[in-house]
Protein backbone atom coordinates (compact mmCIF):
# COMPACT_ATOMS: atom_id res chain seq x y z
CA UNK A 1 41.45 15.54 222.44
CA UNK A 2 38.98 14.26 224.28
CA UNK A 3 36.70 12.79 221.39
CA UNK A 4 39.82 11.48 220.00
CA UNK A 5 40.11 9.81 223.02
CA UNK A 6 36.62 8.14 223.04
CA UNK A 7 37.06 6.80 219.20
CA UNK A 8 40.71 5.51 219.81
CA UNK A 9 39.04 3.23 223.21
CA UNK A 10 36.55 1.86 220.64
CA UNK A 11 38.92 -0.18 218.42
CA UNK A 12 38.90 -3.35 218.86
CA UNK A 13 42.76 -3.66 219.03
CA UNK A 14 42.60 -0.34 221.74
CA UNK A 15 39.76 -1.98 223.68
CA UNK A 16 40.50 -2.24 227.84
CA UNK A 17 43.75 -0.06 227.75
CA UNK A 18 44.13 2.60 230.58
CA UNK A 19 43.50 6.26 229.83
CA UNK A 20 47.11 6.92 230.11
CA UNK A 21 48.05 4.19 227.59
CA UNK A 22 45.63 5.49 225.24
CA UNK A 23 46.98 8.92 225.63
CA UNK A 24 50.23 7.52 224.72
CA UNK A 25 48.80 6.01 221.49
CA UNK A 26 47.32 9.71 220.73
CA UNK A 27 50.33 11.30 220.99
CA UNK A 28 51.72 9.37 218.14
CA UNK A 29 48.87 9.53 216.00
CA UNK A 30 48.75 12.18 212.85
CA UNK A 31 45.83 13.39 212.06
CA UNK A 32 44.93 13.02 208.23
CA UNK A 33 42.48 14.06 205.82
CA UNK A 34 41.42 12.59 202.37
CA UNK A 35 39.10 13.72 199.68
CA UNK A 36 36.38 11.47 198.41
CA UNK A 37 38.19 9.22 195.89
CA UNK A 38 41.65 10.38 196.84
CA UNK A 39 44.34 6.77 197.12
CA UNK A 40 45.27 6.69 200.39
CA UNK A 41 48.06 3.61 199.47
CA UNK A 42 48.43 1.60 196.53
CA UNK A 43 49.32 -2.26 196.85
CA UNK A 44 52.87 -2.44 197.26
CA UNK A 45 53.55 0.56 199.00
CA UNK A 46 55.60 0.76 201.76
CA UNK A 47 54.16 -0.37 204.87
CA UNK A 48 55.29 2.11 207.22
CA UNK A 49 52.06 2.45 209.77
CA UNK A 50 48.44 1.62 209.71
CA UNK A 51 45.43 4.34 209.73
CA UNK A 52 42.54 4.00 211.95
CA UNK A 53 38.90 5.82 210.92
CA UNK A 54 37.46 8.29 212.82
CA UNK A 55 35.40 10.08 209.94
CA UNK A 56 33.41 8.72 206.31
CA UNK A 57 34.39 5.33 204.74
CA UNK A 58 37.24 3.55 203.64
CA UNK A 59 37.20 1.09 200.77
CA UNK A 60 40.44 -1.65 200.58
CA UNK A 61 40.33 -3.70 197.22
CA UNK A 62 42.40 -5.71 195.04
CA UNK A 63 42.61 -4.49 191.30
CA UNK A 64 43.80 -6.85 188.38
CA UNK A 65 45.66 -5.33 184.89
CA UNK A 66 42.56 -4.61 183.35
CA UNK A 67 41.07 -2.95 186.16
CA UNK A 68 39.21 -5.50 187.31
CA UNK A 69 38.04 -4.93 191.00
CA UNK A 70 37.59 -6.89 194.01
CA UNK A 71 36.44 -5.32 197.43
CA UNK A 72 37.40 -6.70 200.47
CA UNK A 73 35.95 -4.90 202.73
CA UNK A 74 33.76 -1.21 203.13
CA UNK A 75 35.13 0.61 206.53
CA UNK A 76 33.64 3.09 208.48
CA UNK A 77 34.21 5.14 212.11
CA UNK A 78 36.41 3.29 214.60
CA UNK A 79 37.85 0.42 212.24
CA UNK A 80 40.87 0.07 211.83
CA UNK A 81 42.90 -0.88 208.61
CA UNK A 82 46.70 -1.43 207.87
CA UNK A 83 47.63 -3.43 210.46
CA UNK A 84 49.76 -5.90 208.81
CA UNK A 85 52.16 -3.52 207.96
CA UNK A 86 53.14 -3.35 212.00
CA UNK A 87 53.80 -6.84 212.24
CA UNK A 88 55.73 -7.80 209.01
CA UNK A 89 57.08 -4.34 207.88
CA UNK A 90 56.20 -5.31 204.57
CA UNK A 91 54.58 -3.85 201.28
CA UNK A 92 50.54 -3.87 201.77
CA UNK A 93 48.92 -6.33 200.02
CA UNK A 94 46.08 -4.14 198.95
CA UNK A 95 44.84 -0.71 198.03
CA UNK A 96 43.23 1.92 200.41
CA UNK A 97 40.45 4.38 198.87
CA UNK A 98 38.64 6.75 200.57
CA UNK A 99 34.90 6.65 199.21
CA UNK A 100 33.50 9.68 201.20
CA UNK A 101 35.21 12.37 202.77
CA UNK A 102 37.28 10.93 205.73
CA UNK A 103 39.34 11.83 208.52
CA UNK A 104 42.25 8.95 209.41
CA UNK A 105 44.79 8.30 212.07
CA UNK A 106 47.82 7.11 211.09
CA UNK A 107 49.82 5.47 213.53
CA UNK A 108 53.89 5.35 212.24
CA UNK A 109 54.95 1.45 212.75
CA UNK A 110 58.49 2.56 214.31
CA UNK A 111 56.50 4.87 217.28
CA UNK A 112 54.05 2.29 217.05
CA UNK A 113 56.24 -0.81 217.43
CA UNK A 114 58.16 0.87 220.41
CA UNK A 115 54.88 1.04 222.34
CA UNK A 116 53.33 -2.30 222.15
CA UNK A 117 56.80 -3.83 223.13
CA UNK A 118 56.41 -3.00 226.55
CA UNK A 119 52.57 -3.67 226.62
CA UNK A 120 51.32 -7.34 226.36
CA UNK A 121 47.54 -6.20 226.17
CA UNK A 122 48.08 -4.32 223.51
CA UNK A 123 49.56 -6.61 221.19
CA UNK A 124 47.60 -9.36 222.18
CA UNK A 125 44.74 -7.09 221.24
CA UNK A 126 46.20 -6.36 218.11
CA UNK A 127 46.70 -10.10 217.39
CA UNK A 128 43.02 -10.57 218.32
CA UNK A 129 41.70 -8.24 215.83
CA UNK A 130 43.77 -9.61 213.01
CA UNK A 131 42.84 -13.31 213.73
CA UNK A 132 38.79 -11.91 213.63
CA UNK A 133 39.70 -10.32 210.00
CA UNK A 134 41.83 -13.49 209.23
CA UNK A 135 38.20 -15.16 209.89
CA UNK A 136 36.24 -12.38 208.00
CA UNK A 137 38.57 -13.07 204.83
CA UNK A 138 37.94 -16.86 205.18
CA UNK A 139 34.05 -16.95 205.25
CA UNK A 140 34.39 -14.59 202.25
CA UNK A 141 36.39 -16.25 199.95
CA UNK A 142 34.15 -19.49 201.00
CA UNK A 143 31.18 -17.10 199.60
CA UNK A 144 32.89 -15.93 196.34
CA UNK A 145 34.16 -19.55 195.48
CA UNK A 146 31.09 -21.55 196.02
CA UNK A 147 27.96 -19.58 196.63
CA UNK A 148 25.83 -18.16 193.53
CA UNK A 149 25.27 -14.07 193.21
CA UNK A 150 21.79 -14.82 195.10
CA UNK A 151 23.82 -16.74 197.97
CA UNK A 152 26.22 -13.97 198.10
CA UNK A 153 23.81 -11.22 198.14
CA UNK A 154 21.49 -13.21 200.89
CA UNK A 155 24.50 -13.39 202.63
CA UNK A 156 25.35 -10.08 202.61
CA UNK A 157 22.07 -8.62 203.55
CA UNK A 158 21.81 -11.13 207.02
CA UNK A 159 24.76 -10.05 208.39
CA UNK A 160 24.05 -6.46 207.46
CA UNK A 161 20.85 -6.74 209.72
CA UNK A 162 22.43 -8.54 212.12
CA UNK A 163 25.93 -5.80 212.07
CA UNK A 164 23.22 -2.68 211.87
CA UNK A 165 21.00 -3.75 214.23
CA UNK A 166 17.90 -2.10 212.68
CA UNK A 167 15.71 -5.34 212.83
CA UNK A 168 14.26 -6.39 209.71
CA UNK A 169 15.68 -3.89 207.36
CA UNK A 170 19.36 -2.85 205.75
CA UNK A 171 20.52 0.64 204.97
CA UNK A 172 22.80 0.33 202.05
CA UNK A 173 25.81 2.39 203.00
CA UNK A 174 27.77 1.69 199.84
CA UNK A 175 26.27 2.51 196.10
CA UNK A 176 25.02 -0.84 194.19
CA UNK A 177 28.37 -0.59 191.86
CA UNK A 178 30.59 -0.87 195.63
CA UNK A 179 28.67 -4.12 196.70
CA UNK A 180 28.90 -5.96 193.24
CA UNK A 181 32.60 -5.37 193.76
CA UNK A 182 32.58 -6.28 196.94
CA UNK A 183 30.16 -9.78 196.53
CA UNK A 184 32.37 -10.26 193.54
CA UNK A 185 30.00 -9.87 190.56
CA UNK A 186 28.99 -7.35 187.68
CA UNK A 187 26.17 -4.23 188.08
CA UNK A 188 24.09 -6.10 185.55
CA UNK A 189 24.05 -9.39 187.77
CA UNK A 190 23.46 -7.90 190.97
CA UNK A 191 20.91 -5.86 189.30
CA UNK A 192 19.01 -9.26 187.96
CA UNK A 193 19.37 -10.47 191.01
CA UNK A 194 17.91 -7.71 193.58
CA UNK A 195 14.66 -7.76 190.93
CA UNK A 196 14.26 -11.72 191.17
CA UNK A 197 14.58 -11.86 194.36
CA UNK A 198 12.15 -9.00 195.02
CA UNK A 199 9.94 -11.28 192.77
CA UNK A 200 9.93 -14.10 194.94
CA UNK A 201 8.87 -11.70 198.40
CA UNK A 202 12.49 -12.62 200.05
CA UNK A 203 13.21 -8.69 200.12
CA UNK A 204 11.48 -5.10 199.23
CA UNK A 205 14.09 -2.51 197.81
CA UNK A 206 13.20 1.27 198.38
CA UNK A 207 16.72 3.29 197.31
CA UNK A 208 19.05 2.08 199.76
CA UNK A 209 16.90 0.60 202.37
CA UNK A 210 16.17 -3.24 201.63
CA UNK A 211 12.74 -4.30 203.57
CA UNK A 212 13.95 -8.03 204.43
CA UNK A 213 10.63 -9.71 203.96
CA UNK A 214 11.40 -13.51 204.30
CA UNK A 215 14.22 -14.37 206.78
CA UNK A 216 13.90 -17.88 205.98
CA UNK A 217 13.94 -17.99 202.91
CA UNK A 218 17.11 -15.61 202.66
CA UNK A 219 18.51 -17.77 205.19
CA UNK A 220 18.08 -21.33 202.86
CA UNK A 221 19.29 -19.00 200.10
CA UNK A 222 22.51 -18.38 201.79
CA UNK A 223 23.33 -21.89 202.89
């Protein structure tokens, strides 16, 4: 219970609630399991609760007739994802995929609606967390729309040091097929464009860690 505990204080939309409220918020949690690859809901789908992480990776994408993919964004521990549903009680507007092995808490809207009611921090952290993904979405459809796959990837790669902390280097935590999704491209492209850019000394690729040799120049390449 206690780890529980720990993980549900570290969301964002959880963040400086008592112990007591946060027991509250366990209570109606249930606790759910998914298989690497395993839909965890389909765009459209009721939205009946959202699901925080505790365990592996969550992918949420939009997928055209043909199949086509876009990513929106790779989740891991602590994030969560869903949220929308609370507010509107409406379909959601994308599909959920697990891409490893994952534990989830969902948290049903109805039990979850009656307890933010009587507790302004809590929805005012809730409305917090969606204006910073609100945010997220923007700067990445400015990205897809009028930056080239090197911008993207450049991109991509800065605020990965930045978000991992880890200095001058990036630990991919997705496979190569994931991030073209995600920055919107094709394998082949992305492929083109990790070997020209290794040319030109902006980055060193060694499996998934990417040596980020010019900051700079990455930097000019993402403006």
């Amino acid at each position: 219970m206690k780890k529980i505990l720990d993980i549900i204080s570290r969301v964002p939309i959880f963040s400086g609630l008592l112990e007591n409220q946060l027991q509250e918020i366990r209570k109606i949690a249930v606790d759910r399991y998914v298989d690497k690859g395993e839909i965890i809901f389909s765009e459209g789908d009721e939205g009946n609760g959202f699901f925080v992480i505790t365990d592996g990776r969550i992918k949420i994408f939009k997928a055209s007739i043909e199949g086509k993919e876009q990513i929106l964004h790779i989740l891991g521990p602590g994030e969560p994802f869903g949220q929308v549903a609370v507010f509107t009680g409406k379909p959601f507007p994308a599909n959920a995929q697990a891409i490893a092995k994952s534990r989830l808490l969902f948290f049903p809207r109805t039990e979850f609606v009656d307890l933010i009611s009587g507790n302004a921090s809590l929805s005012l952290n809730m409305l917090a967390a969606l204006s910073m993904r609100l945010q997220d979405f923007t700067v990445q459809v400015g990205d897809l729309s009028l930056k080239d796959a090197p911008g993207r990837l450049a991109s991509y790669l800065l605020f990965m040091a930045d978000e991992q902390g880890k200095g001058d280097y990036v630990t991919l935590n997705i496979s190569k097929l994931q991030l073209a999704h995600l920055l919107g491209t094709i394998p082949e492209t992305l492929s083109r464009t990790f070997s020209k850019m290794t040319e030109q000394d902006l980055i060193k690729v060694d499996g998934r860690t990417i040596t980020l040799v010019n900051c700079p120049g990455l930097e000019r390449l993402a403006e």
